[in-house]
Structures are given as C-alpha cells and as structure tokens.
N, C-alpha and C. Protein backbone atom coordinates (compact mmCIF):
# COMPACT_ATOMS: atom_id res chain seq x y z
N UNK A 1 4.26 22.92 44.19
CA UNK A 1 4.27 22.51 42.81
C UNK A 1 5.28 21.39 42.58
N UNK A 2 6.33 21.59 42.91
CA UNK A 2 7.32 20.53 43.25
C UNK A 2 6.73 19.17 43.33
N UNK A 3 6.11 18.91 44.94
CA UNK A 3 5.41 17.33 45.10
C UNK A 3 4.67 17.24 43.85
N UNK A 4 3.89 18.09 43.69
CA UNK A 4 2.94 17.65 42.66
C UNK A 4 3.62 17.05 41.26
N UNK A 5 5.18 17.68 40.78
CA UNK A 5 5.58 16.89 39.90
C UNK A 5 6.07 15.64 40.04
N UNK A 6 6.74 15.39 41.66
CA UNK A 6 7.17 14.34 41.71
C UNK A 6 6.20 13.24 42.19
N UNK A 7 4.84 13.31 42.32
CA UNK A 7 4.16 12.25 42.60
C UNK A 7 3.22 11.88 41.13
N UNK A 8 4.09 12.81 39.94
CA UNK A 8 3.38 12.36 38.40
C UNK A 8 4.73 11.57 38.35
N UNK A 9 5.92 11.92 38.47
CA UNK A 9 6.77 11.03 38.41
C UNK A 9 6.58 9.51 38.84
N UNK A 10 6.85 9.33 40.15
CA UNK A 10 6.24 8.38 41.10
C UNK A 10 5.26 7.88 40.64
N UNK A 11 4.32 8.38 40.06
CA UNK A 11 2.84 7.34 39.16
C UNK A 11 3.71 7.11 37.92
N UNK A 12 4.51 7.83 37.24
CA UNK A 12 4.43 7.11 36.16
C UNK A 12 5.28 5.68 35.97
N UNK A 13 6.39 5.93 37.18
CA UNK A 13 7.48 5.06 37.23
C UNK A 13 6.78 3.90 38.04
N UNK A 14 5.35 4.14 38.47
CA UNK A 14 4.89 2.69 39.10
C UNK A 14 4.39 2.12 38.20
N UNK A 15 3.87 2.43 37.19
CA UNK A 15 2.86 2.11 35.92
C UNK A 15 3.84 1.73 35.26
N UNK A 16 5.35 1.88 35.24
CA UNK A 16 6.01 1.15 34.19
C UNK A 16 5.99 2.07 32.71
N UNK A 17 5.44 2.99 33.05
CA UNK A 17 5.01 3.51 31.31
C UNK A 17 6.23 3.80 30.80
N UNK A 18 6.40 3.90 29.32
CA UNK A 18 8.08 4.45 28.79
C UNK A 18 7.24 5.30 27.87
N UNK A 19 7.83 6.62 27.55
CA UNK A 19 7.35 7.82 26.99
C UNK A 19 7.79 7.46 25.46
N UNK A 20 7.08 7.99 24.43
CA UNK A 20 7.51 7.76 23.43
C UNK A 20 7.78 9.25 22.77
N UNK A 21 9.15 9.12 22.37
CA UNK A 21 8.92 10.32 21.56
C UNK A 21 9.55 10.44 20.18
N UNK A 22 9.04 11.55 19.34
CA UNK A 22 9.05 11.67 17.82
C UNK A 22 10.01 11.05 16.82
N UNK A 23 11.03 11.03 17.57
CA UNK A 23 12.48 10.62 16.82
C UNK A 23 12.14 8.75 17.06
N UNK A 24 11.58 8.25 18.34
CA UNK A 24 11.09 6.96 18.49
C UNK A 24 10.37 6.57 16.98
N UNK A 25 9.63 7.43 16.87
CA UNK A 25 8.49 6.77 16.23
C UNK A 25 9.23 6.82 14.43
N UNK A 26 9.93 7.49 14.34
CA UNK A 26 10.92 7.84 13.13
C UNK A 26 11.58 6.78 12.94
N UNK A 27 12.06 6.37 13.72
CA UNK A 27 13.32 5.49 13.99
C UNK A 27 12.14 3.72 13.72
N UNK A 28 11.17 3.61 14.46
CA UNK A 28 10.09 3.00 14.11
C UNK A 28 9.81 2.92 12.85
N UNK A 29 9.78 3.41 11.84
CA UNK A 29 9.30 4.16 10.76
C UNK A 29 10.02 3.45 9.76
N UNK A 30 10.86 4.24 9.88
CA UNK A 30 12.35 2.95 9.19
C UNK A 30 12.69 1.96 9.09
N UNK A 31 12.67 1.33 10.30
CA UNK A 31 12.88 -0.16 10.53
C UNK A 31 11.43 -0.58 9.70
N UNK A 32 10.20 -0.72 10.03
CA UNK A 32 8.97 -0.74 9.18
C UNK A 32 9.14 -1.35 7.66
N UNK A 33 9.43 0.41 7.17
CA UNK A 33 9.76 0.00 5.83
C UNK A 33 10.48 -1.12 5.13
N UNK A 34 11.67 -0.58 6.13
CA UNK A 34 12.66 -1.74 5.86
C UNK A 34 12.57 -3.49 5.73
N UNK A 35 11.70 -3.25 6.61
CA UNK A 35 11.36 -5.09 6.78
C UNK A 35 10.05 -4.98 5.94
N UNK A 36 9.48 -4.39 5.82
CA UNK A 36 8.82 -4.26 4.13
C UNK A 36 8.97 -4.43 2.56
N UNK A 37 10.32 -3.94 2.53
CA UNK A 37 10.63 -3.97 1.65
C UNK A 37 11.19 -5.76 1.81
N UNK A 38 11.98 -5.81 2.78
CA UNK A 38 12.43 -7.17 2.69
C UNK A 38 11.19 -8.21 2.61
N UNK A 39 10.26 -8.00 3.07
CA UNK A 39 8.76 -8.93 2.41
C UNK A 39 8.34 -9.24 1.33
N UNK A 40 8.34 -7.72 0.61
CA UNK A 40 7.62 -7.86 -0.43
C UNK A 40 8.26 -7.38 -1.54
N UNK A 41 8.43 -8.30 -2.10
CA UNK A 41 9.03 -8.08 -3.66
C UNK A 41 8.86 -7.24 -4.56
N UNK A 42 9.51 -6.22 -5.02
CA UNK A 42 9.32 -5.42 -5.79
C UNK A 42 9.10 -5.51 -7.18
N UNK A 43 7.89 -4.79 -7.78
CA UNK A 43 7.11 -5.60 -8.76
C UNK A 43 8.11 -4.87 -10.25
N UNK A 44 8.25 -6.14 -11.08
CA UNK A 44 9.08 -5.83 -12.09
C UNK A 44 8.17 -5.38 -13.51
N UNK A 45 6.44 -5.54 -13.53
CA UNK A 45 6.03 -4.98 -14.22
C UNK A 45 6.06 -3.77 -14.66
N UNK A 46 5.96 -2.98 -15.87
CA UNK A 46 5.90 -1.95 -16.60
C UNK A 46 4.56 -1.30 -15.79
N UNK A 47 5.10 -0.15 -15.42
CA UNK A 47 3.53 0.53 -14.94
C UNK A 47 2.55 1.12 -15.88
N UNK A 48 3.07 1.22 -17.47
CA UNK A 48 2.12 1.32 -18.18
C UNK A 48 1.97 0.66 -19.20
N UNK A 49 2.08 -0.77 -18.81
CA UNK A 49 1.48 -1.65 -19.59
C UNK A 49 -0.26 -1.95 -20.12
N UNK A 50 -0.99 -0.92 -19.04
CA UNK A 50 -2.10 -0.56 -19.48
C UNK A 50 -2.52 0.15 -19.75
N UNK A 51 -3.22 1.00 -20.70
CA UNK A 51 -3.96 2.39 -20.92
C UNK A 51 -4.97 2.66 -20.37
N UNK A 52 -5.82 4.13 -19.98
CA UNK A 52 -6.96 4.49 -19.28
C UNK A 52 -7.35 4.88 -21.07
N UNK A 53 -9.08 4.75 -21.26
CA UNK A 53 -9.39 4.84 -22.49
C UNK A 53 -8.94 6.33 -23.07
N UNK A 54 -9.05 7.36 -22.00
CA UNK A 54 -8.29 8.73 -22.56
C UNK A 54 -6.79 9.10 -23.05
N UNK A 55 -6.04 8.00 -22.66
CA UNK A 55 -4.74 7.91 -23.44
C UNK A 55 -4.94 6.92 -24.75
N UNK A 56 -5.51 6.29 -24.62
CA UNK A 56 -5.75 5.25 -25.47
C UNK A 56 -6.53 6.04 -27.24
N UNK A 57 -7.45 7.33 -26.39
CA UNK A 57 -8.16 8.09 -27.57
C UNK A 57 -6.77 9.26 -28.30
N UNK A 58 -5.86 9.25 -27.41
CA UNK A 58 -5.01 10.68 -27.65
C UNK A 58 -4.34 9.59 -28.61
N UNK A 59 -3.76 8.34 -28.55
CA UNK A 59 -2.67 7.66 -28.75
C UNK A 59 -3.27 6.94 -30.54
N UNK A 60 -5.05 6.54 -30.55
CA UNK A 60 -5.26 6.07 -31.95
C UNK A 60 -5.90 7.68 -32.67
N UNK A 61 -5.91 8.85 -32.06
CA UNK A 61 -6.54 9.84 -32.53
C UNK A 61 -7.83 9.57 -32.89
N UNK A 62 -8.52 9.01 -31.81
CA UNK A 62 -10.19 8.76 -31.97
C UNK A 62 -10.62 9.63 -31.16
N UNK A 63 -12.57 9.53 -31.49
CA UNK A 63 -13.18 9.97 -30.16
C UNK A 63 -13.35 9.33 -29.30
N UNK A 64 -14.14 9.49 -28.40
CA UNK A 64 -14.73 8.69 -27.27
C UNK A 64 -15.94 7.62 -27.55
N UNK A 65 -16.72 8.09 -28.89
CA UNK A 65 -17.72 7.55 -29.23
C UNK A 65 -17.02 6.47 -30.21
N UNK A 66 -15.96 6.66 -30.66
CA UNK A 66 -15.30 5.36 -31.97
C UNK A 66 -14.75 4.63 -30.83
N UNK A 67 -14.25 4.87 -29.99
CA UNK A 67 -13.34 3.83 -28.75
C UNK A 67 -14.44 3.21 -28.31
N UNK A 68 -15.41 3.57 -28.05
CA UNK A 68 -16.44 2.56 -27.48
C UNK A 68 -16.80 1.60 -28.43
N UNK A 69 -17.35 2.28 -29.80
CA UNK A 69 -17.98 1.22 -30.79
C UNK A 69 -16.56 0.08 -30.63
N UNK A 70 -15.42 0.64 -30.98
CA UNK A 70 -14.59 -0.52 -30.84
C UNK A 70 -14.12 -1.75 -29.80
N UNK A 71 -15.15 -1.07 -28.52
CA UNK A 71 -15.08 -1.91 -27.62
C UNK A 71 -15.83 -2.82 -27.28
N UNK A 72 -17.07 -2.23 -27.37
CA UNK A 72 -18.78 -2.80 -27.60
C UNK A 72 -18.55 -4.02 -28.55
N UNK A 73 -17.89 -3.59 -30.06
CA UNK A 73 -17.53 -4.56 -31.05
C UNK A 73 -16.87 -5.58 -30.50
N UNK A 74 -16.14 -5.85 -29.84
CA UNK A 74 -15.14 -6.47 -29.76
C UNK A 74 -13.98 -6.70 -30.43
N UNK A 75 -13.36 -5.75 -30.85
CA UNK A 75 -12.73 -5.32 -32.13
C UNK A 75 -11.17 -4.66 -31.20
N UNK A 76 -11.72 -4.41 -30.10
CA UNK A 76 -10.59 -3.83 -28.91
C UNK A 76 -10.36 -4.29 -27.30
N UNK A 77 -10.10 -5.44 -27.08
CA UNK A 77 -10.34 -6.07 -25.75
C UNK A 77 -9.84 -5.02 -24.64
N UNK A 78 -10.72 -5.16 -23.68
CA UNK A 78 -10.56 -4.00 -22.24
C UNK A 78 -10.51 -5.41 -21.10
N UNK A 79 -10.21 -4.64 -20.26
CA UNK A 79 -10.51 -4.79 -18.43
C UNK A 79 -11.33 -3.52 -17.93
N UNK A 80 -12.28 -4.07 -17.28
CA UNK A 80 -12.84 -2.74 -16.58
C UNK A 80 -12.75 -3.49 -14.83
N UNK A 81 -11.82 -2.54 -14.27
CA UNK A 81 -11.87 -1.98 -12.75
C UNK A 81 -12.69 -0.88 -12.15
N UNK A 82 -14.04 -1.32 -11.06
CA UNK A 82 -14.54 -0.51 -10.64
C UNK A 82 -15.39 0.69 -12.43
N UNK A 83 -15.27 1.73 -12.18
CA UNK A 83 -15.87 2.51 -13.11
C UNK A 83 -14.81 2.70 -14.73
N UNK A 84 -13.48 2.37 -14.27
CA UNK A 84 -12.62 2.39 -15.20
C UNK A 84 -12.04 1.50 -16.38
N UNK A 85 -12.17 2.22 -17.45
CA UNK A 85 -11.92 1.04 -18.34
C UNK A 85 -9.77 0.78 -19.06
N UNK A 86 -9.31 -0.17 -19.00
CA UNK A 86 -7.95 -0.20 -19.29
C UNK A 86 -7.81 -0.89 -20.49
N UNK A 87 -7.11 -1.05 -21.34
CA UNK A 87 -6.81 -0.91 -22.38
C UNK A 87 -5.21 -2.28 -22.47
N UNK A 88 -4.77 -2.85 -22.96
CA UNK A 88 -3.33 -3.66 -23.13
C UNK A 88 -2.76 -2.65 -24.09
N UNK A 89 -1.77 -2.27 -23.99
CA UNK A 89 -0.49 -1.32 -25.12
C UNK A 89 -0.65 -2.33 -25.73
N UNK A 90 -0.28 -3.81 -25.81
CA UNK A 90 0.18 -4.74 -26.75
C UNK A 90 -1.37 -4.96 -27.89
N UNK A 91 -2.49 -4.81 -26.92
CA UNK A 91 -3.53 -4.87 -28.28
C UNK A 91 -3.54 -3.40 -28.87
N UNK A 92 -3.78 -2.18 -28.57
CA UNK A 92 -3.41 -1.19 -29.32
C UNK A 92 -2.29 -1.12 -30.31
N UNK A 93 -1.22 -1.85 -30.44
CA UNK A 93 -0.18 -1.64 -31.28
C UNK A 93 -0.55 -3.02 -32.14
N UNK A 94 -1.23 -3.77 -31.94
CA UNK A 94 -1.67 -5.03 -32.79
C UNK A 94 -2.84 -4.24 -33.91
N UNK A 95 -3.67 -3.47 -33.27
CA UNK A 95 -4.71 -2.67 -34.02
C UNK A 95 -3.92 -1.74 -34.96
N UNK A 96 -2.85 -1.21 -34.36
CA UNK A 96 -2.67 0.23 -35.12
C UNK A 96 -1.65 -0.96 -36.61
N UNK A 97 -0.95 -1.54 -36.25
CA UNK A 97 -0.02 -2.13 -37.04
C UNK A 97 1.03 -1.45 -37.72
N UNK A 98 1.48 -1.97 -38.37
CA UNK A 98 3.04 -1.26 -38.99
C UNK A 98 3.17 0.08 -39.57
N UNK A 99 2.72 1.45 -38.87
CA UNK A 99 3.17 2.47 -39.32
C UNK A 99 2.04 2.42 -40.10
N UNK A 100 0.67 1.89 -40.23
CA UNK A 100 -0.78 2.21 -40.50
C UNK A 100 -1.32 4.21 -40.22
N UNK A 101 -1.37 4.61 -40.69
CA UNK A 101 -2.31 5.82 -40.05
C UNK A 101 -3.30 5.35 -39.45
N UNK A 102 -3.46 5.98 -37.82
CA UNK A 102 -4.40 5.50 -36.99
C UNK A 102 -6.04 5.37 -37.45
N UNK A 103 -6.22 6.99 -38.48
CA UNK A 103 -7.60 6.80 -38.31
C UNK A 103 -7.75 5.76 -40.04
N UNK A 104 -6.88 5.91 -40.83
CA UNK A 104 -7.06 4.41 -41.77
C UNK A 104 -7.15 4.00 -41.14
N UNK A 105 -6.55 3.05 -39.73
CA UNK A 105 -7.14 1.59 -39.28
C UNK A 105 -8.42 1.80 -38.44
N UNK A 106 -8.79 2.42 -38.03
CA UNK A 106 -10.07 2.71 -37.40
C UNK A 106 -11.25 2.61 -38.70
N UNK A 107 -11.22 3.55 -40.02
CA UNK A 107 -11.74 3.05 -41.10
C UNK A 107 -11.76 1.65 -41.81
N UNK A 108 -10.79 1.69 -41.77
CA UNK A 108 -10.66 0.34 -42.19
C UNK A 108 -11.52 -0.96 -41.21
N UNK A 109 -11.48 -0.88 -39.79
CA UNK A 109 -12.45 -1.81 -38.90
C UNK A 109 -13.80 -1.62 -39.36
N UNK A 110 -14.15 -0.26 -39.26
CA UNK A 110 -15.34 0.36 -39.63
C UNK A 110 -16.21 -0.13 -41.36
N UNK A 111 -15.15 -0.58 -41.96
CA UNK A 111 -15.60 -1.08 -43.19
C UNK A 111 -15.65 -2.88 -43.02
N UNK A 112 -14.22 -3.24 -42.47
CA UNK A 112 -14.98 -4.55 -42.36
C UNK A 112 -16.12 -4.88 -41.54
N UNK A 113 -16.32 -4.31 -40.72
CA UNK A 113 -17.80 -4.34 -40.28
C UNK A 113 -18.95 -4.19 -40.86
N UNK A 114 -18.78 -3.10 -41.42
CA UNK A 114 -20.32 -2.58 -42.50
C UNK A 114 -20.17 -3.92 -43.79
N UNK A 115 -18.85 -4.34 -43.75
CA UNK A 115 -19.12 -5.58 -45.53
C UNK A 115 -19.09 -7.23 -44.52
N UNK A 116 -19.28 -7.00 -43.26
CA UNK A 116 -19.49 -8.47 -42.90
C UNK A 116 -18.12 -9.37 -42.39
N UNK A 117 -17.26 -8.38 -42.82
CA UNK A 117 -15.99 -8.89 -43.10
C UNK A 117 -14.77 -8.97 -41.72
N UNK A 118 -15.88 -9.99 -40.68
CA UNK A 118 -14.84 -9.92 -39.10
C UNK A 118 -13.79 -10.86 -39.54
N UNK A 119 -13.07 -10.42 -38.80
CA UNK A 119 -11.51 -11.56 -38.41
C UNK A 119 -11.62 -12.23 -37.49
C-alpha cells in the first residue's frame, strides 16, 4: 500500500499539479471582491426611487383597476421591465400634491377626464 501511495505522489509531483484547498479558494474569494469593489463604483442612487405598482396602490389608496386607468390615461407615467411595471416616487408625489387626500386626487383626475378637462 505504501508504493502505491508513493507512486500517486511521484505522478502528481511530475504533473506539476498544486492541490487546492478550501481556505485557498476563501482567500481567492476575498481578494475577488476586493478588486471588485475597486472596479466598480458604488451606485449612489436611492434604491427606491422607483415603485412596483403594488406599493404605488398601498401608497395613493387605489385599486388595481384605478392605477391602470391612470396609466392607460397617461395621467401616471411608468417604465415597464420585462412583466413589471415601476412607477417614479417623484411623479406620485407630483399627483398626490400638497397634503391633497389621495382618493380626492384620484377623483379629481377622474373628473377632469369625464369634463374634457386634460392638463
């Protein structure tokens, strides 16, 4: 049993191979990041500078069916990614306006619409 380990030895030390092990690849790992981070700039945007339309319904106290008409309308500008639709905070707080009750301003769109009356 002996030869037999030392001629895996002997192959491996002819092959040059270097063993890698766990703490290697850790240590790998780190350095990685590290020069990752030194690449790529860390993004100074607000991560919720956009809404998914279900925060967006909790936030004007609508349904799902008034968030659409308001979108369809054009009355509420979106981005849609893939199946998802996003929302700007900054146009939601342009809609809701100064301490407005949400669903007054939702009525209120809803009427200038029905009298003709777009902005």
């Amino acid at each position: 049993m002996a030869s037999w380990r030392a001629s895996i030895i002997k192959f491996l030390r002819d092959m040059n191979l270097d063993l890698v092990t766990k703490s290697d690849l850790l240590e790998l790992k780190s350095d990685l990041i590290e020069e990752i981070k030194k690449i790529v700039p860390l993004q100074t945007a607000a991560p919720d500078e956009y809404l998914k339309s279900s925060e967006v319904r909790k936030l004007m106290k609508i349904s799902a069916g008034t968030l659409l008409h308001l979108r369809v309308s054009g009355k509420l500008p979106f981005t849609k990614i893939g199946r998802i639709v996003y929302f700007r905070r900054e146009d939601i707080r342009s809609i809701l306006g100064n301490g407005t009750p949400e669903n007054a301003v939702v009525k209120r769109l809803f009427r200038e619409e029905a009298h003709g009356e777009r902005k």
